[in-house]
Protein backbone atom coordinates (compact mmCIF):
# COMPACT_ATOMS: atom_id res chain seq x y z
CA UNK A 1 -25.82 6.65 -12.31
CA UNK A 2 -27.40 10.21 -11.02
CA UNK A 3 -28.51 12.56 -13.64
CA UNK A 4 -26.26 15.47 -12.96
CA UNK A 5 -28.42 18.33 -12.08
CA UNK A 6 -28.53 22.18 -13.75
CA UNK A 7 -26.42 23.72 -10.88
CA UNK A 8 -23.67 21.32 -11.16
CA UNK A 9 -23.80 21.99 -15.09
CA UNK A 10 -23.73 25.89 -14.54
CA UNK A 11 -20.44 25.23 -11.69
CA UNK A 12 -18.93 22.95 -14.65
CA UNK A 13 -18.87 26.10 -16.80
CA UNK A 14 -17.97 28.62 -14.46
CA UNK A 15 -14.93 26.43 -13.27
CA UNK A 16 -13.70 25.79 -17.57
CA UNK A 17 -14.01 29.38 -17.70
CA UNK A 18 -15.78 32.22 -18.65
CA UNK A 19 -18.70 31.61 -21.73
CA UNK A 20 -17.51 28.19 -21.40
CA UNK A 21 -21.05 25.96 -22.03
CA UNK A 22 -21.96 22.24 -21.79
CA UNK A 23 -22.35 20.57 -25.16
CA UNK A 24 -22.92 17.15 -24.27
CA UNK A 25 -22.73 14.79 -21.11
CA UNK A 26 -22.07 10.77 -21.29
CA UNK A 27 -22.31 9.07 -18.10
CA UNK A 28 -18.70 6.75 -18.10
CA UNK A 29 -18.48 3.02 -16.11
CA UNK A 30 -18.30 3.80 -12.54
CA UNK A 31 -15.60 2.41 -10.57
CA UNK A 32 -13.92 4.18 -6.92
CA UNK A 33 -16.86 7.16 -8.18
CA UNK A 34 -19.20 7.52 -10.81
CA UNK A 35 -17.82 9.88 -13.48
CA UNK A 36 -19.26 11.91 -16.79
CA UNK A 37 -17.41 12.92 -19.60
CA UNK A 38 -18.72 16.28 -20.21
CA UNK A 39 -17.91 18.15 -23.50
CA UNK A 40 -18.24 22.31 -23.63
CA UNK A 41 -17.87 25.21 -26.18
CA UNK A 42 -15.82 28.54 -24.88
CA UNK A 43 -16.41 31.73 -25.69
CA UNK A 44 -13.84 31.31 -28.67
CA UNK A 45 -15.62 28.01 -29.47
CA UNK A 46 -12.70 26.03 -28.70
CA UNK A 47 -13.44 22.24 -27.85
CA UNK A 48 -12.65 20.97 -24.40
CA UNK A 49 -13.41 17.36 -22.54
CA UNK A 50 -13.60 17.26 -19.42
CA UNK A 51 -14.27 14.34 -16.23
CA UNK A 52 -16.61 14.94 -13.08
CA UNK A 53 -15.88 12.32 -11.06
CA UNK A 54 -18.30 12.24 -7.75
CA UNK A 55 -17.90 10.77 -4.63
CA UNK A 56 -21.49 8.54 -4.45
CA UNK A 57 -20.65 5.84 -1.90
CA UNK A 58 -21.55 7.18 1.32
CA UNK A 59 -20.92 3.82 3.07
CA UNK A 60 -17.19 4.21 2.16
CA UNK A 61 -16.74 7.55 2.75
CA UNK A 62 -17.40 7.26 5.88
CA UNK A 63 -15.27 4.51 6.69
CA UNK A 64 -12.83 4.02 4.31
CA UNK A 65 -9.57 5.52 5.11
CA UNK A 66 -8.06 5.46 1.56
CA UNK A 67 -11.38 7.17 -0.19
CA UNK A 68 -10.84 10.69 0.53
CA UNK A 69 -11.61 13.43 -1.81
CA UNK A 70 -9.43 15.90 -0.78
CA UNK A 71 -6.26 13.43 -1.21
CA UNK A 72 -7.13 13.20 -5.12
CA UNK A 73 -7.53 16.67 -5.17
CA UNK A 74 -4.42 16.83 -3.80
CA UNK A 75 -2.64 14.27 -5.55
CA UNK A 76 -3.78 16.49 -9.26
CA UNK A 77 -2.29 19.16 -7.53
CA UNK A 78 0.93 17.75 -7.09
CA UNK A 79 1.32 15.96 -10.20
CA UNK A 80 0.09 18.82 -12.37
CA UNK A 81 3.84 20.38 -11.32
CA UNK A 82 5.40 17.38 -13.13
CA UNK A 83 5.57 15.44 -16.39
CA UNK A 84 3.10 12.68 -14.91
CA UNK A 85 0.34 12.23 -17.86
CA UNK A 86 -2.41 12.30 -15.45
CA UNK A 87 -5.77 14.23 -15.58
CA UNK A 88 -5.02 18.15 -14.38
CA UNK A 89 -7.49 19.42 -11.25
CA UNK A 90 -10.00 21.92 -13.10
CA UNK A 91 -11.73 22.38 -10.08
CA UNK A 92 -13.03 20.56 -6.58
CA UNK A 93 -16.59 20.97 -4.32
CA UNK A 94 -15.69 18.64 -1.48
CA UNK A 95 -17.84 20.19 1.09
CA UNK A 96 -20.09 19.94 -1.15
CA UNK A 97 -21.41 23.11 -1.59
CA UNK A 98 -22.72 22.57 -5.01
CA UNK A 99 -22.82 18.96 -6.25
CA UNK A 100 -25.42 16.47 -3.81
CA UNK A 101 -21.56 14.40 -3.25
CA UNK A 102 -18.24 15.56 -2.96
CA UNK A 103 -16.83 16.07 -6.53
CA UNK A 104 -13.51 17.07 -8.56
CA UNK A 105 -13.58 18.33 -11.66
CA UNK A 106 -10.65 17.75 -14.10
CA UNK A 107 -9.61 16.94 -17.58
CA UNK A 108 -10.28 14.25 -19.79
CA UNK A 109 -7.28 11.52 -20.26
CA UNK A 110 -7.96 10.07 -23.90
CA UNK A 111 -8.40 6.03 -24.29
CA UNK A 112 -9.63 2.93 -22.88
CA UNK A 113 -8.07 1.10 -20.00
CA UNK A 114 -6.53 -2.37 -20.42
CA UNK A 115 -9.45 -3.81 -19.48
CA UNK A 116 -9.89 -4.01 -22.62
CA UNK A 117 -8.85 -7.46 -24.31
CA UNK A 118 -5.40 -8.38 -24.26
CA UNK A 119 -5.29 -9.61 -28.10
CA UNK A 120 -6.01 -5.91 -29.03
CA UNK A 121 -3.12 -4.78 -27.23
CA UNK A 122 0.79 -5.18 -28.34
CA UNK A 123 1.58 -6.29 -25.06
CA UNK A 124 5.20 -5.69 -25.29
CA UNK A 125 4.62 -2.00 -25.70
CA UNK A 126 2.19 -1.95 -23.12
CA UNK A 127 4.46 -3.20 -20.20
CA UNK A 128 6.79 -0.82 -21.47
CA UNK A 129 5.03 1.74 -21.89
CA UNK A 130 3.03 1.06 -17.86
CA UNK A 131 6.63 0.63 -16.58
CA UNK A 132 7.78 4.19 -18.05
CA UNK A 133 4.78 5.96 -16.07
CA UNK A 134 5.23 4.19 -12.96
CA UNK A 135 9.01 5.28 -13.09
CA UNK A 136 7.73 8.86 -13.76
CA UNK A 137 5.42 8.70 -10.69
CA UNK A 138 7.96 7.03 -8.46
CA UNK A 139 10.82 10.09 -8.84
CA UNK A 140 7.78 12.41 -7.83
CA UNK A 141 8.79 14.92 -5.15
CA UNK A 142 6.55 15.72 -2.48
CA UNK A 143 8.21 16.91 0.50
CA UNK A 144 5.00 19.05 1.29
CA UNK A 145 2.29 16.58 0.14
CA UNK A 146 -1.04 16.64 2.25
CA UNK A 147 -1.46 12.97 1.60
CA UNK A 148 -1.71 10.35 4.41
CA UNK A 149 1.41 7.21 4.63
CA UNK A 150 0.93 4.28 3.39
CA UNK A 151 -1.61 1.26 5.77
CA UNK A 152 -2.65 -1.97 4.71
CA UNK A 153 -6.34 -2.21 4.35
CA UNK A 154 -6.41 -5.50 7.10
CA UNK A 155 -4.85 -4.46 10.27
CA UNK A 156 -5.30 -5.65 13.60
CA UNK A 157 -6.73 -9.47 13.51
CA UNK A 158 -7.38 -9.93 10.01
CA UNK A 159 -7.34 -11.50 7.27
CA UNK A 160 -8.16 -14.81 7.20
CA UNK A 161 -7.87 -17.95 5.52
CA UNK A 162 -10.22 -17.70 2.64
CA UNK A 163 -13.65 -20.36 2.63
CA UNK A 164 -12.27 -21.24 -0.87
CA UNK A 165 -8.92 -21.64 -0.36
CA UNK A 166 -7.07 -25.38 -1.28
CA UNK A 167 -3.88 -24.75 0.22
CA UNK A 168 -4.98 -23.23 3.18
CA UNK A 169 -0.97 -23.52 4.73
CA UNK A 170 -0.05 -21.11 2.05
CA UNK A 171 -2.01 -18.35 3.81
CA UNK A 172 -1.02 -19.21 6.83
CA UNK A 173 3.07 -18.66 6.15
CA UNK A 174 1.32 -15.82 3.94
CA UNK A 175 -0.08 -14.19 7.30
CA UNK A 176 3.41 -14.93 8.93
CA UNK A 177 5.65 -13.31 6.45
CA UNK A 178 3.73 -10.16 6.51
CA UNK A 179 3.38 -9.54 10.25
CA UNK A 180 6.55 -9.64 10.13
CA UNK A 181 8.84 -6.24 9.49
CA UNK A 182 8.76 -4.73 5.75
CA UNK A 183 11.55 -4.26 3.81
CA UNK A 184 13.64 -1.02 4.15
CA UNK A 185 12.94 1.00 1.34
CA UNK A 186 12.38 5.12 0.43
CA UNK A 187 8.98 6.18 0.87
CA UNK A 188 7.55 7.71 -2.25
CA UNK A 189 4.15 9.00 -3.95
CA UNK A 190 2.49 6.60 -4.87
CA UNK A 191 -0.96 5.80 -7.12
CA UNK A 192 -1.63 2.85 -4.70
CA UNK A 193 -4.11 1.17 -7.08
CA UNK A 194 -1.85 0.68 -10.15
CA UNK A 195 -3.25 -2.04 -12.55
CA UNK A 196 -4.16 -1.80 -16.12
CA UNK A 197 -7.68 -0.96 -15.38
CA UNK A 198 -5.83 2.77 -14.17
CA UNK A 199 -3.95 2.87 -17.52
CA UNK A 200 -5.24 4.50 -20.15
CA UNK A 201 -4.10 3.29 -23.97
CA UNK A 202 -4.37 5.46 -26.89
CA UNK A 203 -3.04 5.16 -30.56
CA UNK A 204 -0.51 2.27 -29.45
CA UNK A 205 1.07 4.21 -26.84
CA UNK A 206 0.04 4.71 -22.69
CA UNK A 207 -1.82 8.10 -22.80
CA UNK A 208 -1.74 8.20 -18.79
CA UNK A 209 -2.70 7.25 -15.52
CA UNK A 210 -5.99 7.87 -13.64
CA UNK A 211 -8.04 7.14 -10.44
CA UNK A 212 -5.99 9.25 -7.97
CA UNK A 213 -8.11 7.92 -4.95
CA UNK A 214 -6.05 6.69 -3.11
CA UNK A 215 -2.39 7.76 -3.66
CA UNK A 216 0.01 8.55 -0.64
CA UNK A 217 3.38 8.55 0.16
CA UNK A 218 4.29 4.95 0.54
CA UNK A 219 6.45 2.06 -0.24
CA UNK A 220 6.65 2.11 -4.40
CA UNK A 221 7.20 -1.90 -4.24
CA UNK A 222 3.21 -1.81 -3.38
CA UNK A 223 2.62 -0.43 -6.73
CA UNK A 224 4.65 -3.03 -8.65
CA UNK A 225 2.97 -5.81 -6.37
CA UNK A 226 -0.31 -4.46 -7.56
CA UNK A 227 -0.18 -4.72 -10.89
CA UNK A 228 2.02 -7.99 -11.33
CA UNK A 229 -1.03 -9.06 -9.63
CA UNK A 230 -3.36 -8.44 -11.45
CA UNK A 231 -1.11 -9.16 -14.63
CA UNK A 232 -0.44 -13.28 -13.15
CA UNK A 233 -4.08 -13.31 -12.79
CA UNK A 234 -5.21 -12.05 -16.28
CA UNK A 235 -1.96 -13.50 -18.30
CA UNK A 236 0.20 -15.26 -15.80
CA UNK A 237 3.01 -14.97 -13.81
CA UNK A 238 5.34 -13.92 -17.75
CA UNK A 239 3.73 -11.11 -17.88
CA UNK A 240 3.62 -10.00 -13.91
CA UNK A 241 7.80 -10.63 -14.63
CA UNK A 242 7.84 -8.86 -18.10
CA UNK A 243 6.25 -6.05 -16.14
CA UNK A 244 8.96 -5.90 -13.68
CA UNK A 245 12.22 -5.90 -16.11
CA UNK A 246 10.19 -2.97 -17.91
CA UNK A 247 10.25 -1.17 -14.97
CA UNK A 248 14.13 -1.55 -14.22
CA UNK A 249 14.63 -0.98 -18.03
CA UNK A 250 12.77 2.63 -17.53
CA UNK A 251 14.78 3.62 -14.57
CA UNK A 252 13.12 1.69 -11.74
CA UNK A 253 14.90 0.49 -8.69
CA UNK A 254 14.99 -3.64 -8.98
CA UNK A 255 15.04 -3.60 -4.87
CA UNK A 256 11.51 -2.10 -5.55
CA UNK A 257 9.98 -5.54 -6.26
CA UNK A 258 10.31 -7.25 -3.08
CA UNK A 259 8.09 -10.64 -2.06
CA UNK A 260 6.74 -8.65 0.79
CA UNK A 261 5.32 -6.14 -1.00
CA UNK A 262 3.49 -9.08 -3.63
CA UNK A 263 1.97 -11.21 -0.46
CA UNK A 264 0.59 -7.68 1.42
CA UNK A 265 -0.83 -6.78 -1.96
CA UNK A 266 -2.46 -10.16 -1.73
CA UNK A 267 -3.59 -9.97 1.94
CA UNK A 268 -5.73 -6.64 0.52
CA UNK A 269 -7.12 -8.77 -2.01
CA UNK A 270 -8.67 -11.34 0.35
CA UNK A 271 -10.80 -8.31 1.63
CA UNK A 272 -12.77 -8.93 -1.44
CA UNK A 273 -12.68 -12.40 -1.85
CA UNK A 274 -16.28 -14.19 -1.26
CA UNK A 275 -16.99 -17.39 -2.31
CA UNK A 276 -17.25 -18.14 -5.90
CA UNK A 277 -20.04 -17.64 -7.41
CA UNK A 278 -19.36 -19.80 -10.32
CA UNK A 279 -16.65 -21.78 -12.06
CA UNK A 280 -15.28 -18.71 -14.10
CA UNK A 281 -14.52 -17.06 -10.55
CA UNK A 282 -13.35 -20.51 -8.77
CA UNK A 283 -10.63 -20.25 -11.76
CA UNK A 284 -9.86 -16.91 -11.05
CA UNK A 285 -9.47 -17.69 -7.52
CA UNK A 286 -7.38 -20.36 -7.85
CA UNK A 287 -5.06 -18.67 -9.77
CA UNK A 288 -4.80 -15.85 -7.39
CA UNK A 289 -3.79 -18.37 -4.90
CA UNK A 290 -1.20 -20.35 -7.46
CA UNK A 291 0.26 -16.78 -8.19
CA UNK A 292 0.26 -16.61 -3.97
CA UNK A 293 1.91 -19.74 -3.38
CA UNK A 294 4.63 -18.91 -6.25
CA UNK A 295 5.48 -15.31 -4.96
CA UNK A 296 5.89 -17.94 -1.69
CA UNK A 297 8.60 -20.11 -3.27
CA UNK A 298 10.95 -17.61 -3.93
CA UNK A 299 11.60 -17.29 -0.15
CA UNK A 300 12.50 -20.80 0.33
């Protein structure tokens, strides 16, 4: 993690506001960017809690299509006109001009994500709870969003059957299906990388959504797809379901969930998916590709 330097300190106050000053800075786990939870003092000495989040991989900047900085900054921008709990853009430098990366600046979303173990969550009231913010970002309007449409990340001759894979037949009818035309469906804004790890969980209750890398305006089965996923894979496939009756309950379109959308979400996933390095990840493998062959079976 960088040590954030005096100058981007000094453009942290200037951007809270006037006599605003830095308090105290804790460097967060990184994920898309690295981030710092910064704490200041305004002129009235009213608290606030802020989140620089910083653009550090160069490598994917410049080739990664879905790590932008300017579509977060848009995406805040958008969703700061609605009642999305999401983190509100304080400020951006995405030339940079001030901070050594490209950087946005914007408030702090209370909680942990649900990363966290599962046994300290009430599960039930999670899904719900999920379900009722992806709803919320689904009826988003954004007629005048500068955000790019929806792509798969493996286009043109890819992916491929995965070294580990036991059933490597699956994939195959997995490659077919999606080649094949989507579903017709609205295109909506989207978060494009919604899993519990994006969720933030306060005092029993969702306190919002964050990591707006890589929303666009897209199909919103991709969203349920991704987190069922990754819900089969920490809980199994009860949960990835639960999830998507919570999400019809709240308002949510049941011709959202579609088996497409669940095997594309799954063709992204083999873009990360290198051999095991040890039995913990050969189990979490294999149930990746159980959770495959399942979503599968429903089309005959």
């Amino acid at each position: 993690m960088t040590r954030l330097a005096e100058g981007v300190l000094r453009w942290v106050e200037r951007s809270v506001g006037t006599g605003a000053r830095v308090v105290a800075v804790e460097e967060l786990p990184p994920s898309s960017t690295e981030k710092h939870r910064i704490e200041l003092r305004d002129a009235a000495g009213s608290a606030h809690a802020v989140v620089l989040r910083r653009y550090h991989d160069a490598a994917r900047l410049s080739k990664d299509f879905a790590y932008v900085p300017s579509h977060e900054a848009e995406s805040l921008r958008i969703l700061g006109q609605t009642d999305v709990r999401a983190p509100t853009l304080i400020a951006a430098d995405l030339a940079p001009d001030t901070c050594d990366v490209p950087a946005i600046l914007e408030t702090w979303i209370p909680g942990r994500s649900s990363f966290v173990p599962f046994g300290e969550l009430d599960l039930g009231r999670f899904l719900r709870g999920a379900a009722e913010a992806l709803v919320a970002v689904h009826r988003v309007e954004a007629p005048d969003a500068r955000l790019p449409p929806y792509r798969r990340y493996v286009e043109d001759g890819g992916p491929a059957v995965p070294a580990w894979s036991d059933d490597p037949g699956c994939w195959e009818r997995v490659f077919a299906i999606v080649a094949g035309e989507p579903p017709p469906g609205p295109r909506r804004f989207i978060h494009r990388d919604f899993h519990g790890g994006n969720v933030m969980w306060a005092g029993g209750e969702v306190s919002g959504v964050v990591d707006w890398a890589t929303a666009c305006i897209g199909p919103p089965g991709i969203d349920l797809a991704r987190m069922r996923l990754n819900l089969a894979g920490d809980l199994g496939a009860d949960a990835a379901g639960g999830f998507t009756r919570a999400y019809v309950r709240a308002g949510g379109l049941e011709r959202h969930r579609d088996p497409y959308w669940d095997l594309m979400d799954a063709c992204d996933m083999l873009t990360d998916s290198a051999a095991p390095i040890d039995a913990a990840e050969a189990a979490s493998w294999a149930r990746f590709e159980a959770w495959v062959a399942a979503v599968v079976a429903e089309l005959g």
